[in-house]
Protein backbone atom coordinates (compact mmCIF):
# COMPACT_ATOMS: atom_id res chain seq x y z
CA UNK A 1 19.91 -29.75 -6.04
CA UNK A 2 20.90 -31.34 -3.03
CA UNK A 3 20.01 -31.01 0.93
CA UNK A 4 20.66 -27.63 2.31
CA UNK A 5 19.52 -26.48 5.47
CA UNK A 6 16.99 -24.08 5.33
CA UNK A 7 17.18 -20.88 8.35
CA UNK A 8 19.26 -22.80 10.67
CA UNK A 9 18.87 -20.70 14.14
CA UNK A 10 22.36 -19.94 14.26
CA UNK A 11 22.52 -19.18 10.89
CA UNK A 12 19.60 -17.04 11.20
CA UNK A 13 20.67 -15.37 14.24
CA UNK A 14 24.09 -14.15 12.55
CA UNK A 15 22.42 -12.62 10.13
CA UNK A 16 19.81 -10.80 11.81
CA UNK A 17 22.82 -9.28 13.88
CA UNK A 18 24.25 -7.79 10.63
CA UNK A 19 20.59 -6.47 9.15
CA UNK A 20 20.35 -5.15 12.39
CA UNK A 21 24.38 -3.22 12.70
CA UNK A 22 23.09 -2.06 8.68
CA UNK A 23 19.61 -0.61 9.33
CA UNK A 24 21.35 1.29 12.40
CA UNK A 25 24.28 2.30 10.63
CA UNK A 26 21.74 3.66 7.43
CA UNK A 27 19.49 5.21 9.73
CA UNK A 28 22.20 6.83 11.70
CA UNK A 29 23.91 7.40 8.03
CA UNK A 30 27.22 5.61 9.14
CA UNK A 31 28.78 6.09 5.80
CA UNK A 32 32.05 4.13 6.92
CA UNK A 33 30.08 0.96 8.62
CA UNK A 34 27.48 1.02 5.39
CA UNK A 35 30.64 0.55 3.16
CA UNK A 36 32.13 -1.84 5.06
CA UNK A 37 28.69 -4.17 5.04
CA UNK A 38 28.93 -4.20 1.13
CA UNK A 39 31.53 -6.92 -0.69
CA UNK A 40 34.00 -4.94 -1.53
CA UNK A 41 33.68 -6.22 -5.31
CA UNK A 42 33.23 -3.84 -8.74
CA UNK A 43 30.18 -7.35 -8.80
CA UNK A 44 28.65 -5.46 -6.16
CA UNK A 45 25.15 -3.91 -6.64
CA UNK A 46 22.69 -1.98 -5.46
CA UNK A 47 19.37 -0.40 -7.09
CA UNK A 48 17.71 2.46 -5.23
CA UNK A 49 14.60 3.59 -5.59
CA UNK A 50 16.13 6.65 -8.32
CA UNK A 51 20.18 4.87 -9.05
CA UNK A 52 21.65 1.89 -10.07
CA UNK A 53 24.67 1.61 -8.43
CA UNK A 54 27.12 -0.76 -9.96
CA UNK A 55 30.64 -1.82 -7.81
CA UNK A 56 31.14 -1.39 -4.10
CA UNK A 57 32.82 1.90 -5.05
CA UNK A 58 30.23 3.45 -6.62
CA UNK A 59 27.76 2.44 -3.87
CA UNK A 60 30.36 4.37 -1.69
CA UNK A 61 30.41 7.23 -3.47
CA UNK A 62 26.54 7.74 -3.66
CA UNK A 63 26.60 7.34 -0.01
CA UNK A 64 29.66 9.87 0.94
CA UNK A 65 27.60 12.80 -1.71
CA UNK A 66 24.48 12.66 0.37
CA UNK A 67 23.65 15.12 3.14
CA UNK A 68 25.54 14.22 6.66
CA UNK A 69 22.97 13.40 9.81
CA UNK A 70 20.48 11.04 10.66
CA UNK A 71 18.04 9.16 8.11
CA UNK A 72 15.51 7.75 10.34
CA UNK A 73 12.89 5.30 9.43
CA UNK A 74 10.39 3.25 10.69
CA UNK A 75 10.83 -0.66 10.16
CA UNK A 76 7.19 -2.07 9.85
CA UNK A 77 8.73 -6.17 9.14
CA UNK A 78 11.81 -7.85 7.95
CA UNK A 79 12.13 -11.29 6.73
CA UNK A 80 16.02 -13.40 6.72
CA UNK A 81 16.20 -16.09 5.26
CA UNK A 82 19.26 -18.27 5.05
CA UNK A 83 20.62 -21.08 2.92
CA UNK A 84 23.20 -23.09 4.18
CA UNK A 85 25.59 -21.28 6.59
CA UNK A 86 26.99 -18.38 4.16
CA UNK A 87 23.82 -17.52 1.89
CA UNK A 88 20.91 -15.48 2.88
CA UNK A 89 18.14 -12.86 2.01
CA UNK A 90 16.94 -10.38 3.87
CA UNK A 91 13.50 -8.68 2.93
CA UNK A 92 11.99 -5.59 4.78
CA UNK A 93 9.15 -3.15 4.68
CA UNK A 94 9.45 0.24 6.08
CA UNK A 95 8.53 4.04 6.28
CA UNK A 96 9.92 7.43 5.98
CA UNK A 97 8.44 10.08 7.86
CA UNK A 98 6.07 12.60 5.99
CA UNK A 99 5.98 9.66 3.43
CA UNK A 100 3.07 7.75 2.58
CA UNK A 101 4.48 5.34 0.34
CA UNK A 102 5.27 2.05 1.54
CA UNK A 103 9.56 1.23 1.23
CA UNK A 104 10.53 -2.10 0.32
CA UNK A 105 14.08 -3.43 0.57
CA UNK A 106 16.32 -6.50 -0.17
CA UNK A 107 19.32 -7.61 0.01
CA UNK A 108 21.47 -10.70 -0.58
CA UNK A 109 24.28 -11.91 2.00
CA UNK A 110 27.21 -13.64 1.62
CA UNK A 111 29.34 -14.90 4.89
CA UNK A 112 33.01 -14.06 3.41
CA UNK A 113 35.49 -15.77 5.89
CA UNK A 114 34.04 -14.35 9.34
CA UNK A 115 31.87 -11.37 7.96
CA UNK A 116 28.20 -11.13 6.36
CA UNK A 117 28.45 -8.73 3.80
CA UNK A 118 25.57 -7.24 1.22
CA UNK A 119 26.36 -8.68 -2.53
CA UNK A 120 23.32 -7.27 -4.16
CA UNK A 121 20.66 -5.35 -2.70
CA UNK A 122 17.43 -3.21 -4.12
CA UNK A 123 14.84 -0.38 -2.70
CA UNK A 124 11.78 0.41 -3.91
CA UNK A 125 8.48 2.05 -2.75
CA UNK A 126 4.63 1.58 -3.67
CA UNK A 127 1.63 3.54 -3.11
CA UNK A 128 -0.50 2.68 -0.53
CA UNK A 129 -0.63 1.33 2.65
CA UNK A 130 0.82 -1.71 4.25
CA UNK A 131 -2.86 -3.08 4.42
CA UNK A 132 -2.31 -4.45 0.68
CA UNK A 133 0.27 -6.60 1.37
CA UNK A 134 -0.16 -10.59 0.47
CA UNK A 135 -0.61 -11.84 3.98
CA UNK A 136 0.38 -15.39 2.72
CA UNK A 137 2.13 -17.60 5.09
């Protein structure tokens, strides 16, 4: 493979502004903005911690049949990194209220002309506390 440059800070920066205008827009349940933040693309995916959503449609959908109001959360740590100028991951931990399970998230961005937009992302929760988490560096 050849050079890329790893988490270039302005690289890094755009995308932190669109993890950032998502976990708002989810935690505020934004239906609209959420769409928008997914390629619009039946390659589109997203596995929750109960679906498997296939196509930006059907992400929609699950979205627009869920209760209307706020979904808050707590964001313990989020990592973005970035490949290039139009590739990137972002990783997070978080927690629902009343929850003691431990939320994991990621997602894969793609800069499409001018926008970051979500191309695949997962959620998933474990047991325990955020104490048993690989401290690695």
């Amino acid at each position: 493979m050849g050079t890329m440059e790893i988490n270039r800070p302005d690289v890094v920066a755009e995308v932190e502004v669109a993890f950032k205008n998502y976990e708002r827009s989810l935690t505020e349940n934004i239906v609209e903005d959420l769409t928008t933040m997914f390629w619009d693309s039946p390659l589109t995916l997203r596995y929750g911690s109960a679906e498997m959503l296939y196509g930006a449609k059907a992400i929609h959908d699950f979205r627009a049949a869920r209760p209307s109001g706020p979904r808050p959360r707590d964001l313990i740590r989020y990592v973005i990194t970035t490949y290039g100028d139009s590739v990137a991951t972002a990783n997070a931990e978080f927690r629902v209220a009343n929850d003691r399970r431990l939320g994991r998230q990621s997602q894969t961005w793609i800069k499409l002309g001018d926008s970051w937009r979500i191309v695949a992302a997962h959620v998933s929760f474990m047991d325990g506390s955020e104490d048993s988490r690989d401290e690695r560096k």
